[in-house]
PDB file of N, CA and C in Angstrom:
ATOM      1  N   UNK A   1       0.846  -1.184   0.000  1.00  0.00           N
ATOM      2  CA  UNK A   1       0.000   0.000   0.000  1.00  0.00           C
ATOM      3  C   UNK A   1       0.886   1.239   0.000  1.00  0.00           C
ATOM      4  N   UNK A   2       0.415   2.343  -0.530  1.00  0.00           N
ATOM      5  CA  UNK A   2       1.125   3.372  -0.113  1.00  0.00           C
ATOM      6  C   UNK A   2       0.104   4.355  -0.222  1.00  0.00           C
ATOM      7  N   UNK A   3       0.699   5.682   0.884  1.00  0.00           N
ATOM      8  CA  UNK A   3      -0.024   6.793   1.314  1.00  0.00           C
ATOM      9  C   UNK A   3      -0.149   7.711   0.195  1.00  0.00           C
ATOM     10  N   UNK A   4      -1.381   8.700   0.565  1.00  0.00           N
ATOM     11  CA  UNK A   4      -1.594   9.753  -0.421  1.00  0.00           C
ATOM     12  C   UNK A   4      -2.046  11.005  -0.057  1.00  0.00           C
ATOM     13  N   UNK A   5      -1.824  12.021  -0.436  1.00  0.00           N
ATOM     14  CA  UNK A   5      -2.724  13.055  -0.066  1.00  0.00           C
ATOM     15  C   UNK A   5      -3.706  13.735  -0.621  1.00  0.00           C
ATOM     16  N   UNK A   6      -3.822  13.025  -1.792  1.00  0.00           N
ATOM     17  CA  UNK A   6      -4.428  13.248  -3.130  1.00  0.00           C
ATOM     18  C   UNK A   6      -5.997  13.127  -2.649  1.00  0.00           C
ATOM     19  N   UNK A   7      -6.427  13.466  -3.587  1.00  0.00           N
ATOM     20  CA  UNK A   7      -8.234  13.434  -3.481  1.00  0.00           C
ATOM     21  C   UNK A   7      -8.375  11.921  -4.051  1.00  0.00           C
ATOM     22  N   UNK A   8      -9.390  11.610  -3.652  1.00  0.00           N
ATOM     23  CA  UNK A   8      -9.619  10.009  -3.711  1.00  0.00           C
ATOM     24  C   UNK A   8      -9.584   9.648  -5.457  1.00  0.00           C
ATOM     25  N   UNK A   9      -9.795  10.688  -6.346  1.00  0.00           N
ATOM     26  CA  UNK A   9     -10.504  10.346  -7.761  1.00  0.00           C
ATOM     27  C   UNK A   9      -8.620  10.249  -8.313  1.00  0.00           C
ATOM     28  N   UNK A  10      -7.757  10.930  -7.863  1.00  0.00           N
ATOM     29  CA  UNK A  10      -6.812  10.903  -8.463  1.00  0.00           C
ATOM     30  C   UNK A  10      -6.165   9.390  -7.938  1.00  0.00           C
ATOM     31  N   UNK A  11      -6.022   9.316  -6.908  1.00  0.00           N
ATOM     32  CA  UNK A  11      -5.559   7.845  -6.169  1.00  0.00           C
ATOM     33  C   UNK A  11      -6.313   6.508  -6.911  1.00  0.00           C
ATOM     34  N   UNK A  12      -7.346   6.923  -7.671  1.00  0.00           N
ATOM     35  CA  UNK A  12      -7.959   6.051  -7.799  1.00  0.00           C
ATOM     36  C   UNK A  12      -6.996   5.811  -9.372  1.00  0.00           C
ATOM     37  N   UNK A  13      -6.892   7.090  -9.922  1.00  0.00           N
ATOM     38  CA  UNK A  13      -6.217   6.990 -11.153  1.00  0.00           C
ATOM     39  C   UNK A  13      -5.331   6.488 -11.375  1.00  0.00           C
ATOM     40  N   UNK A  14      -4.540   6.838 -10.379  1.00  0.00           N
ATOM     41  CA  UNK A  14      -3.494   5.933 -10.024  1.00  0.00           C
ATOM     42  C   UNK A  14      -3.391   4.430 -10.151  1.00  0.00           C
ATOM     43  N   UNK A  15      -4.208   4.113  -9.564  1.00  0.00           N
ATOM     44  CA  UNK A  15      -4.543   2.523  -9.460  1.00  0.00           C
ATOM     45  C   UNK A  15      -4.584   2.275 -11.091  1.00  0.00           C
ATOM     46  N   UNK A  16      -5.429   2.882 -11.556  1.00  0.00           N
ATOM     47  CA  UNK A  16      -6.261   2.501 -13.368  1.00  0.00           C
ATOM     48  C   UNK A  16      -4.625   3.179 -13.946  1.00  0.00           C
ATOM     49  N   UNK A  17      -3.923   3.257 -13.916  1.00  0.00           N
ATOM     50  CA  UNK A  17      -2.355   3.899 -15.043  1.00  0.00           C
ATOM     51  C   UNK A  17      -1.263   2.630 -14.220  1.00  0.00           C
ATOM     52  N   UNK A  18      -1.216   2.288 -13.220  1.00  0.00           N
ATOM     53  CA  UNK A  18      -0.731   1.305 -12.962  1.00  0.00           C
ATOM     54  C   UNK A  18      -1.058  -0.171 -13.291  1.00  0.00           C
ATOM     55  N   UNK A  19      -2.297  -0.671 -13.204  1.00  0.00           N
ATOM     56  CA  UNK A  19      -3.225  -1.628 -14.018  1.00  0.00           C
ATOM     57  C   UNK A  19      -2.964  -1.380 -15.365  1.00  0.00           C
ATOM     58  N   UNK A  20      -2.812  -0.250 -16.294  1.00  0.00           N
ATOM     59  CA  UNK A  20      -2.858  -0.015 -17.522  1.00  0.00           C
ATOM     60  C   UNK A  20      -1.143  -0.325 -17.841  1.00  0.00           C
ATOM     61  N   UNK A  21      -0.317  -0.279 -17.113  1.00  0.00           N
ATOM     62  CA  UNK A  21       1.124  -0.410 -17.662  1.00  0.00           C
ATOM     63  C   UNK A  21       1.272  -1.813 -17.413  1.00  0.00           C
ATOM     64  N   UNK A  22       0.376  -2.355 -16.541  1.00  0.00           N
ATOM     65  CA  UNK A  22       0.194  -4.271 -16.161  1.00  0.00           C
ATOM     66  C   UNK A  22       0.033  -5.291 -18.304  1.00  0.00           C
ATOM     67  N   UNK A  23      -0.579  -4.650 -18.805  1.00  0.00           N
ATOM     68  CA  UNK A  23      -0.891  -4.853 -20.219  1.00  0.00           C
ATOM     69  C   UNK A  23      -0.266  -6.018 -20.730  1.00  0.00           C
ATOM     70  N   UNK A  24       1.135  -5.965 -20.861  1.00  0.00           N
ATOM     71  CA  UNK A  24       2.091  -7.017 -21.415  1.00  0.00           C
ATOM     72  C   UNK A  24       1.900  -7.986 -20.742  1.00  0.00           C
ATOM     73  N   UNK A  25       1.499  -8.074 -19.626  1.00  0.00           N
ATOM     74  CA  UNK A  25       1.507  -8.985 -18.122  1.00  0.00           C
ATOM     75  C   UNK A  25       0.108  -9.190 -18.129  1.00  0.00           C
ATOM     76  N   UNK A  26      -1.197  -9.360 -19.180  1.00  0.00           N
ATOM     77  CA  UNK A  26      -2.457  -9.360 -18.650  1.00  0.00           C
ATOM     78  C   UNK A  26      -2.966 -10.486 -18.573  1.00  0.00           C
ATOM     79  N   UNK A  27      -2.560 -11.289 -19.670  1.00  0.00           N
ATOM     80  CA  UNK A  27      -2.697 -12.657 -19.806  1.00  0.00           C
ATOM     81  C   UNK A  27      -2.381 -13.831 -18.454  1.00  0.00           C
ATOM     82  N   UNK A  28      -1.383 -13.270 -17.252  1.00  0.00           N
ATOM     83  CA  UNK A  28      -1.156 -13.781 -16.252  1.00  0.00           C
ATOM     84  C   UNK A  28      -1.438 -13.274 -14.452  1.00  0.00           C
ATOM     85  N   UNK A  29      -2.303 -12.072 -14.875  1.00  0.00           N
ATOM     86  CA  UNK A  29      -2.726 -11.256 -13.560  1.00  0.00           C
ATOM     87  C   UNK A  29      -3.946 -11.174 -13.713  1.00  0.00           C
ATOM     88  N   UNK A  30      -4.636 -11.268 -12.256  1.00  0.00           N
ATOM     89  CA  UNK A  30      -5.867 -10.573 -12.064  1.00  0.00           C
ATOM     90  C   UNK A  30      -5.869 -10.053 -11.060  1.00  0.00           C
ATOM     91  N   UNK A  31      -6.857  -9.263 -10.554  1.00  0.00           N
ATOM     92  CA  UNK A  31      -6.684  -8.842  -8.842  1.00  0.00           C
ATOM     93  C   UNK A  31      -7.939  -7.503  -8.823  1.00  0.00           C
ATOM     94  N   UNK A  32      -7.661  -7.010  -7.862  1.00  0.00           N
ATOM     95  CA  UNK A  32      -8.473  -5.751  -7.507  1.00  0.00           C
ATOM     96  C   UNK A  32      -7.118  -4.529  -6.651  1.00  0.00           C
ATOM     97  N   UNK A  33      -7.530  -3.695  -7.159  1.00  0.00           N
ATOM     98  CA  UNK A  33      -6.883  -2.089  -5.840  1.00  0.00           C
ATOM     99  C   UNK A  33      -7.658  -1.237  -5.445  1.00  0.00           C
ATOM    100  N   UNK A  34      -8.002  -0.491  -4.449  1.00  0.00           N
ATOM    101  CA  UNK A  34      -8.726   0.193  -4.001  1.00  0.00           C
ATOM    102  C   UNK A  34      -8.111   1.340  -3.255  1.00  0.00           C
ATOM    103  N   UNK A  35      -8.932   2.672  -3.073  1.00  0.00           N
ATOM    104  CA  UNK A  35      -8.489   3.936  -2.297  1.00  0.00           C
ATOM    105  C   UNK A  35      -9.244   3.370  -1.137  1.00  0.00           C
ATOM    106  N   UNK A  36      -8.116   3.746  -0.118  1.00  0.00           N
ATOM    107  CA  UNK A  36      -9.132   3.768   1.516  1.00  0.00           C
ATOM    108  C   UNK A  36      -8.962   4.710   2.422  1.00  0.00           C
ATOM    109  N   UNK A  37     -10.063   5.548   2.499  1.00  0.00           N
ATOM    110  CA  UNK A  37      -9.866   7.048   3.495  1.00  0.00           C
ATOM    111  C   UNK A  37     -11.115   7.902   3.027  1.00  0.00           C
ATOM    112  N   UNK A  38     -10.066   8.858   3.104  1.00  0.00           N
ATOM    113  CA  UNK A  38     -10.959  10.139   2.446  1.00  0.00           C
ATOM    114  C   UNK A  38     -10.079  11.270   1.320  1.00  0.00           C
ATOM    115  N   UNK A  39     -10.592  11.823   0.976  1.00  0.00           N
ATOM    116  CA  UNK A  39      -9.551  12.996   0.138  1.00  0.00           C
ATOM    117  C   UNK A  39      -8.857  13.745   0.860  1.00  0.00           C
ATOM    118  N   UNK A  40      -7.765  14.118   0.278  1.00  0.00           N
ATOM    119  CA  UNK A  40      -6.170  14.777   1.525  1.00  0.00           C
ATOM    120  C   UNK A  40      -5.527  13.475   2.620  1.00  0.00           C
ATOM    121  N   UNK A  41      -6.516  12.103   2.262  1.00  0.00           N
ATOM    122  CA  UNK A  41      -5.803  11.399   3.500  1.00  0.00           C
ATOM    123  C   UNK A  41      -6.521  10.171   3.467  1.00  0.00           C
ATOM    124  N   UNK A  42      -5.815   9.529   2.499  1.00  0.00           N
ATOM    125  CA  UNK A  42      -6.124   8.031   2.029  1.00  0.00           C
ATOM    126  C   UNK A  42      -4.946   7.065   1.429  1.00  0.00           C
ATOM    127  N   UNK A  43      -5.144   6.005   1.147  1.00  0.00           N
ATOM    128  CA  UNK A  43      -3.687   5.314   0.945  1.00  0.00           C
ATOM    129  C   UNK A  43      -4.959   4.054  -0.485  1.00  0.00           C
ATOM    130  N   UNK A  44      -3.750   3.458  -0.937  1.00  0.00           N
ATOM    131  CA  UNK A  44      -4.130   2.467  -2.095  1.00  0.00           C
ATOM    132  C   UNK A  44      -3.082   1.264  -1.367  1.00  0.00           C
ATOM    133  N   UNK A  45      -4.394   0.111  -2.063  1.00  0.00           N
ATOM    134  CA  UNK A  45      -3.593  -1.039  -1.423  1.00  0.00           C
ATOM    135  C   UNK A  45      -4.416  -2.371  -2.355  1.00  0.00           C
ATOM    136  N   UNK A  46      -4.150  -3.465  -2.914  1.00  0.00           N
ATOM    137  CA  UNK A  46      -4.210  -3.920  -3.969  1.00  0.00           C
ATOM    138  C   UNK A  46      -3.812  -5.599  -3.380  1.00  0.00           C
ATOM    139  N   UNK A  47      -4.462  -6.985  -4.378  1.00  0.00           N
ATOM    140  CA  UNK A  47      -4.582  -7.956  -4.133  1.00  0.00           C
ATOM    141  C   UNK A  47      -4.182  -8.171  -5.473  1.00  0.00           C
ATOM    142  N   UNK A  48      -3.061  -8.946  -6.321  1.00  0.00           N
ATOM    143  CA  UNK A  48      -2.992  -9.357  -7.472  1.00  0.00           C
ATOM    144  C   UNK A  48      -2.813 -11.243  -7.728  1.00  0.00           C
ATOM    145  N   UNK A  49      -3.545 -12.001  -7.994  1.00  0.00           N
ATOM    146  CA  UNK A  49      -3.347 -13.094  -8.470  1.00  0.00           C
ATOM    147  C   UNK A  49      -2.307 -13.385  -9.810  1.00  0.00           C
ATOM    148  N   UNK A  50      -1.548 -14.095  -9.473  1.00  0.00           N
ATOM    149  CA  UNK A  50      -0.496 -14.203 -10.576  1.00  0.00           C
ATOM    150  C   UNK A  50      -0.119 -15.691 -11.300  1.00  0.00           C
ATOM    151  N   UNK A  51      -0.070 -16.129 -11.844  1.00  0.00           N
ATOM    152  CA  UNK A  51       0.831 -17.337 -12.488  1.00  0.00           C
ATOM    153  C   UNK A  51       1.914 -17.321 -12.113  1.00  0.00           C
ATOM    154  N   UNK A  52       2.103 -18.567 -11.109  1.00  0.00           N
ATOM    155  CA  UNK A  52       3.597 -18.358 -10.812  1.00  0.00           C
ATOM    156  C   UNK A  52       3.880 -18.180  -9.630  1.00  0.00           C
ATOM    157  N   UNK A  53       5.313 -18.875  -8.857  1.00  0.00           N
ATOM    158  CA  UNK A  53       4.934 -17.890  -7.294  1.00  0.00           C
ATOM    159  C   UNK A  53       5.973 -16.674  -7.404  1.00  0.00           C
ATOM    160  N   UNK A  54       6.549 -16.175  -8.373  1.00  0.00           N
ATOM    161  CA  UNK A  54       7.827 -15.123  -8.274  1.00  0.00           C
ATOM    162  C   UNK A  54       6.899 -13.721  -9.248  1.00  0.00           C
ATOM    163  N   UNK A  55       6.827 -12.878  -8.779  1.00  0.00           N
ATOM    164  CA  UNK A  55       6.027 -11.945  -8.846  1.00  0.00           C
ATOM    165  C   UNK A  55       6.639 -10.754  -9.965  1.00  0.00           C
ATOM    166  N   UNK A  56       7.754 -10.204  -9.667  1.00  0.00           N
ATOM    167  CA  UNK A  56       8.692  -9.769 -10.290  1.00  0.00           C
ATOM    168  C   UNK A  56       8.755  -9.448 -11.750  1.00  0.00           C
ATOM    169  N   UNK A  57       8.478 -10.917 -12.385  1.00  0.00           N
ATOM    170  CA  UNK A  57       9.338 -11.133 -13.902  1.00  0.00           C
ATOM    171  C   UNK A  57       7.389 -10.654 -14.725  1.00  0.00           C
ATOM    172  N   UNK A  58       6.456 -10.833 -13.431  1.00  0.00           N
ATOM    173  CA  UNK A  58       4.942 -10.655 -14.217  1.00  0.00           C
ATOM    174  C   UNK A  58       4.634  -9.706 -13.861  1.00  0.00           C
ATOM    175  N   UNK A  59       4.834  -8.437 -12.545  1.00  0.00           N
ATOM    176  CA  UNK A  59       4.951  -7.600 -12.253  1.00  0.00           C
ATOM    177  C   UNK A  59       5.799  -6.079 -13.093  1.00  0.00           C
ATOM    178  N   UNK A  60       6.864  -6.463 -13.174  1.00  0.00           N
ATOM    179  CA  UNK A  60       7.874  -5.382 -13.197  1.00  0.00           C
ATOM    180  C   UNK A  60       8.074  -5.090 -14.644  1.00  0.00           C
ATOM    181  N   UNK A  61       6.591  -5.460 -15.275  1.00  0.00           N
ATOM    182  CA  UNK A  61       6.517  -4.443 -16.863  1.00  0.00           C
ATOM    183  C   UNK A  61       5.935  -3.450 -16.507  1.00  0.00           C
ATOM    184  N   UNK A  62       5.733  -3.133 -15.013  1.00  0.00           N
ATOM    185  CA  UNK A  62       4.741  -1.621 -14.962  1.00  0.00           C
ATOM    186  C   UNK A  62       6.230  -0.995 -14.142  1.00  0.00           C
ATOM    187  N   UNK A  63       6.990   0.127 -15.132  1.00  0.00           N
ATOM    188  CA  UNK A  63       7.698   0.938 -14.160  1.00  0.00           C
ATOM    189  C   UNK A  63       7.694   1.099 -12.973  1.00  0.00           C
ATOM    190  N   UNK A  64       6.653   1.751 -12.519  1.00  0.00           N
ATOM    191  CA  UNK A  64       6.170   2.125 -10.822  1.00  0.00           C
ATOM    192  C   UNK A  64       6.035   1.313 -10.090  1.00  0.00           C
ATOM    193  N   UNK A  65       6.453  -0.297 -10.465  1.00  0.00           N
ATOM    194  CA  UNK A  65       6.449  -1.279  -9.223  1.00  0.00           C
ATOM    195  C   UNK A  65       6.890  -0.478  -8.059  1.00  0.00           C
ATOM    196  N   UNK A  66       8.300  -0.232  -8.255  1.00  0.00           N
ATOM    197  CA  UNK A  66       8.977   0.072  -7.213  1.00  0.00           C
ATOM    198  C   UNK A  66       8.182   1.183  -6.375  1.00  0.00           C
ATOM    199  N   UNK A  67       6.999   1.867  -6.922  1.00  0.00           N
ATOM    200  CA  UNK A  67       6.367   2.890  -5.786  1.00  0.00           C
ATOM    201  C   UNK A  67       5.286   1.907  -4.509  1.00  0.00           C
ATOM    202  N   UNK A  68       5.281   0.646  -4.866  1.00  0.00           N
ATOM    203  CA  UNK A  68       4.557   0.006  -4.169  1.00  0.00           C
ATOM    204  C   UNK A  68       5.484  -1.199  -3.565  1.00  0.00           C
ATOM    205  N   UNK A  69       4.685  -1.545  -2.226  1.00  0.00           N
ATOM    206  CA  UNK A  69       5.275  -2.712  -1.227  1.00  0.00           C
ATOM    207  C   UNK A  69       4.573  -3.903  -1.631  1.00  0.00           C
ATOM    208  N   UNK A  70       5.312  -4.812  -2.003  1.00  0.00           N
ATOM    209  CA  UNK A  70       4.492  -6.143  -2.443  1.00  0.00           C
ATOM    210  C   UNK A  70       5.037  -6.774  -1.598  1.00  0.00           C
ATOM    211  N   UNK A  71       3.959  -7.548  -0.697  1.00  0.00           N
ATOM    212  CA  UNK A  71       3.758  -8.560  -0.268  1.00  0.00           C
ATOM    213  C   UNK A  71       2.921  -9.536   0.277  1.00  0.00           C
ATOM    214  N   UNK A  72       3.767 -11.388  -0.607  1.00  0.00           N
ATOM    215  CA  UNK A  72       3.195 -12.509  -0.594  1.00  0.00           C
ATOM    216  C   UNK A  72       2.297 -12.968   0.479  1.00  0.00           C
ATOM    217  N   UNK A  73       0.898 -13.121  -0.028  1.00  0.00           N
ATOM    218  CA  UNK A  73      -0.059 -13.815   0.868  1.00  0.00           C
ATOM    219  C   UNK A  73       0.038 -14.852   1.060  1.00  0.00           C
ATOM    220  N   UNK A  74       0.069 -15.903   2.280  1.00  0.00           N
ATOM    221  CA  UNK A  74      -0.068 -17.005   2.665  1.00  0.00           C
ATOM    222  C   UNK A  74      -1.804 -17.127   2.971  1.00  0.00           C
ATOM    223  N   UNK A  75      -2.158 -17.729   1.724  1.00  0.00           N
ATOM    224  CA  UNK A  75      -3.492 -18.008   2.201  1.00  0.00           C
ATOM    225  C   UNK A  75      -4.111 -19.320   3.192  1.00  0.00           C
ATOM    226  N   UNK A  76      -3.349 -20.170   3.685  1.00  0.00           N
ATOM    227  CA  UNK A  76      -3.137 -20.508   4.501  1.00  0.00           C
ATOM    228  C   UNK A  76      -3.091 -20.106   6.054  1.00  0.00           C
ATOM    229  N   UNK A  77      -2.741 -18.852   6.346  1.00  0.00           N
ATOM    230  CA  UNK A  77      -2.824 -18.009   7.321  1.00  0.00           C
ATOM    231  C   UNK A  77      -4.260 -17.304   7.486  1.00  0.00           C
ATOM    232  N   UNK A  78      -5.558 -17.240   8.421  1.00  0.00           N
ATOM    233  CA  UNK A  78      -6.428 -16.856   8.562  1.00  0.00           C
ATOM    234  C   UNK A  78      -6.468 -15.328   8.215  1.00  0.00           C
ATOM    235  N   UNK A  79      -5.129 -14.647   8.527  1.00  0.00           N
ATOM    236  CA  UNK A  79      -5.358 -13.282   9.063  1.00  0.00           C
ATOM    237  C   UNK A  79      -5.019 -12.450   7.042  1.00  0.00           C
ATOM    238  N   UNK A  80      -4.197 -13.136   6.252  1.00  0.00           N
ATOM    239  CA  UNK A  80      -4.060 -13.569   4.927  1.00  0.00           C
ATOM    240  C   UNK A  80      -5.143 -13.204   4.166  1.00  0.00           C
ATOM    241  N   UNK A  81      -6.025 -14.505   4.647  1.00  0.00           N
ATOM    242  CA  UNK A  81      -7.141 -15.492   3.857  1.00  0.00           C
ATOM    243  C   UNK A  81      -8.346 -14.391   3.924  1.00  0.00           C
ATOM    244  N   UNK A  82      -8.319 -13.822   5.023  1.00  0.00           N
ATOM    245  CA  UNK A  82      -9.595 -12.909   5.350  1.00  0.00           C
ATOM    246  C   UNK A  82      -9.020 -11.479   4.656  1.00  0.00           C
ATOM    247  N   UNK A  83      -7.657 -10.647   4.879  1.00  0.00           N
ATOM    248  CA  UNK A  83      -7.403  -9.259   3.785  1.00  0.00           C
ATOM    249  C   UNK A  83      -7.715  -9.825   2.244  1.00  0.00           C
ATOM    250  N   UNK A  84      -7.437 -11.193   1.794  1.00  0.00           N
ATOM    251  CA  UNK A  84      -7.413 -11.265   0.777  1.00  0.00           C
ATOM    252  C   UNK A  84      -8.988 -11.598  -0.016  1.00  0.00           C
ATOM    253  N   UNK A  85      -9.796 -12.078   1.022  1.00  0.00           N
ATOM    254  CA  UNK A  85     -11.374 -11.824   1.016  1.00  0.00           C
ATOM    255  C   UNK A  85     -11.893 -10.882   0.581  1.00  0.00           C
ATOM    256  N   UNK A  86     -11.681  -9.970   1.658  1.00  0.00           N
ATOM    257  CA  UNK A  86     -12.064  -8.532   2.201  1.00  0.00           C
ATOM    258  C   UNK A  86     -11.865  -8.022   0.637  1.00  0.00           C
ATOM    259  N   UNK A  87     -10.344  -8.061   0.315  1.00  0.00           N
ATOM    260  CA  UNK A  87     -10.037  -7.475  -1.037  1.00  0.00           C
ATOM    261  C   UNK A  87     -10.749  -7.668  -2.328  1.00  0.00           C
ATOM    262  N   UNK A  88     -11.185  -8.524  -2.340  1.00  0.00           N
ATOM    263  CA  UNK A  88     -12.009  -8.859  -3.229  1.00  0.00           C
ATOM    264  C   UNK A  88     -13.449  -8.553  -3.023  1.00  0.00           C
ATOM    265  N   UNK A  89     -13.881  -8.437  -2.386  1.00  0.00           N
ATOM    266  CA  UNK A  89     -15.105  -8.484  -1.663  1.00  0.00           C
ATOM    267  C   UNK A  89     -15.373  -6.556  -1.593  1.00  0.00           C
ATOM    268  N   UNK A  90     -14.346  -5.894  -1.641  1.00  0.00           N
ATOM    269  CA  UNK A  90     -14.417  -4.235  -1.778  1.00  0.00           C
ATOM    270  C   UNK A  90     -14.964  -4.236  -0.391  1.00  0.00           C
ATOM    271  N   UNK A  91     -14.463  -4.666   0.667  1.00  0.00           N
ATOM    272  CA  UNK A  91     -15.597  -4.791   2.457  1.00  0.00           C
ATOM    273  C   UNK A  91     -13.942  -4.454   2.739  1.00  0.00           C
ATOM    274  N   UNK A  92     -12.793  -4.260   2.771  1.00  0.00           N
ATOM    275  CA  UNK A  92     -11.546  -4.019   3.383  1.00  0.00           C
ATOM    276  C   UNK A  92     -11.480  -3.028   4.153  1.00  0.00           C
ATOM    277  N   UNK A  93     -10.963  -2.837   5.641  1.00  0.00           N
ATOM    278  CA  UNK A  93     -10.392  -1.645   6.045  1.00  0.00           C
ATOM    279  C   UNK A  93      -9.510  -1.747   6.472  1.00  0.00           C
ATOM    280  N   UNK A  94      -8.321  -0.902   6.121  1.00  0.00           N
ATOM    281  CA  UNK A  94      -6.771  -0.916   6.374  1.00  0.00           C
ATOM    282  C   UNK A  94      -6.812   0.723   7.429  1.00  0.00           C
ATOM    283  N   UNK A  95      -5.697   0.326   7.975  1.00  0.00           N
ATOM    284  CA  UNK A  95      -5.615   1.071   8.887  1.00  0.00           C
ATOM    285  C   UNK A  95      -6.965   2.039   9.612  1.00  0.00           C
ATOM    286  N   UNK A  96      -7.708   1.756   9.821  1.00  0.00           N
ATOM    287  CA  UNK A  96      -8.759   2.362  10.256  1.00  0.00           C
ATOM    288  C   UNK A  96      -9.541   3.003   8.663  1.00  0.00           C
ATOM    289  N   UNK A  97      -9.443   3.250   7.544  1.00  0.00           N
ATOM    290  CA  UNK A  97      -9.845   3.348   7.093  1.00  0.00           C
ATOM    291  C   UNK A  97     -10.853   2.622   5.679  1.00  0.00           C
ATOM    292  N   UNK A  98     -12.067   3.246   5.496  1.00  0.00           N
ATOM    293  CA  UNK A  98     -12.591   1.955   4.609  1.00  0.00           C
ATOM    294  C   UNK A  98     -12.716   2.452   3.177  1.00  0.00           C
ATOM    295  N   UNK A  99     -12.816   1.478   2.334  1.00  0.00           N
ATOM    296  CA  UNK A  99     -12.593   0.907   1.377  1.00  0.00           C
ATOM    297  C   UNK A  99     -13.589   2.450   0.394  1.00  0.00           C
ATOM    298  N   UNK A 100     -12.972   3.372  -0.161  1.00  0.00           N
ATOM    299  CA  UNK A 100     -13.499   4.412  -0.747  1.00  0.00           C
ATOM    300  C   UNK A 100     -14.258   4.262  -2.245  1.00  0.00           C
ATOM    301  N   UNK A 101     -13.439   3.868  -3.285  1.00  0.00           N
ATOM    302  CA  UNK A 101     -13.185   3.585  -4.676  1.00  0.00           C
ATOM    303  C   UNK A 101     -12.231   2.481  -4.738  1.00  0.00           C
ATOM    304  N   UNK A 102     -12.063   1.830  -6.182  1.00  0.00           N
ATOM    305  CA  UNK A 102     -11.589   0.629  -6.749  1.00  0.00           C
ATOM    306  C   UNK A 102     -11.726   0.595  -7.617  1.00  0.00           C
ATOM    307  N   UNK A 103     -10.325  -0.391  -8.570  1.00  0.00           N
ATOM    308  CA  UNK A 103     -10.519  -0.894  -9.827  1.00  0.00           C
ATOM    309  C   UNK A 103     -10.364  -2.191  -9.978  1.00  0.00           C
ATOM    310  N   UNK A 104     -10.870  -2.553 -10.896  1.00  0.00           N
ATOM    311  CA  UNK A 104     -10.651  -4.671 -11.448  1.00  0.00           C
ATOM    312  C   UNK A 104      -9.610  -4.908 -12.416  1.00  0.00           C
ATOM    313  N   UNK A 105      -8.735  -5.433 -12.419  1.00  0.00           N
ATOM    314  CA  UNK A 105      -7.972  -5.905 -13.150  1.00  0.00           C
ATOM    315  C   UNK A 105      -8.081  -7.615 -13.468  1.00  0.00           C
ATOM    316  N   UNK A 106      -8.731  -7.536 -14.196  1.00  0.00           N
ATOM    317  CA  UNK A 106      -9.058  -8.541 -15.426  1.00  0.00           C
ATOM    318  C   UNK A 106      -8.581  -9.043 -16.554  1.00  0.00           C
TER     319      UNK A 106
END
């Protein structure tokens, strides 16, 4: 996830230009990202299903990886199994805040 101070519609854009540089990589990702807060004070945070367990080589055709923290879900782990629910489900709240806007990556 990472923080923003942006108004929720731009954070959200964010999400949709990052999904959009995913392209070369579409055939092997799916997932959801979402804004959670409010405008001046919200963060994006994202669930991607991948082919594969090394993330990287299906990931890192979108430049701006590096503006985001990726990390591997053990769905196996309850606490996992349920953010990665939630994520899908658009019902998520991260840090005290809930789930504003979202996009699908399909």
């Amino acid at each position: 996830s990472t923080q923003s101070t942006w108004e929720i519609f731009m954070s959200n854009n964010q999400i949709g230009g990052f999904f959009n540089r995913l392209e070369a990589s579409r055939k092997y990702v799916m997932g959801t990202a979402g804004v959670f807060g409010e405008n001046g004070n919200n963060l994006i945070s994202g669930v991607i299903i991948l082919r594969g367990k090394e993330y990287e080589p299906v990931l890192s055709v979108a430049p701006d990886l590096e503006s985001y923290a990726v990390t591997p879900l053990d769905l196996e782990k309850p606490e996992d199994k349920k953010f990665f629910e939630d994520m899908l489900a658009w019902e998520a709240v991260i840090d005290g805040k809930s789930w504003a806007d979202g996009k699908m990556l399909k």
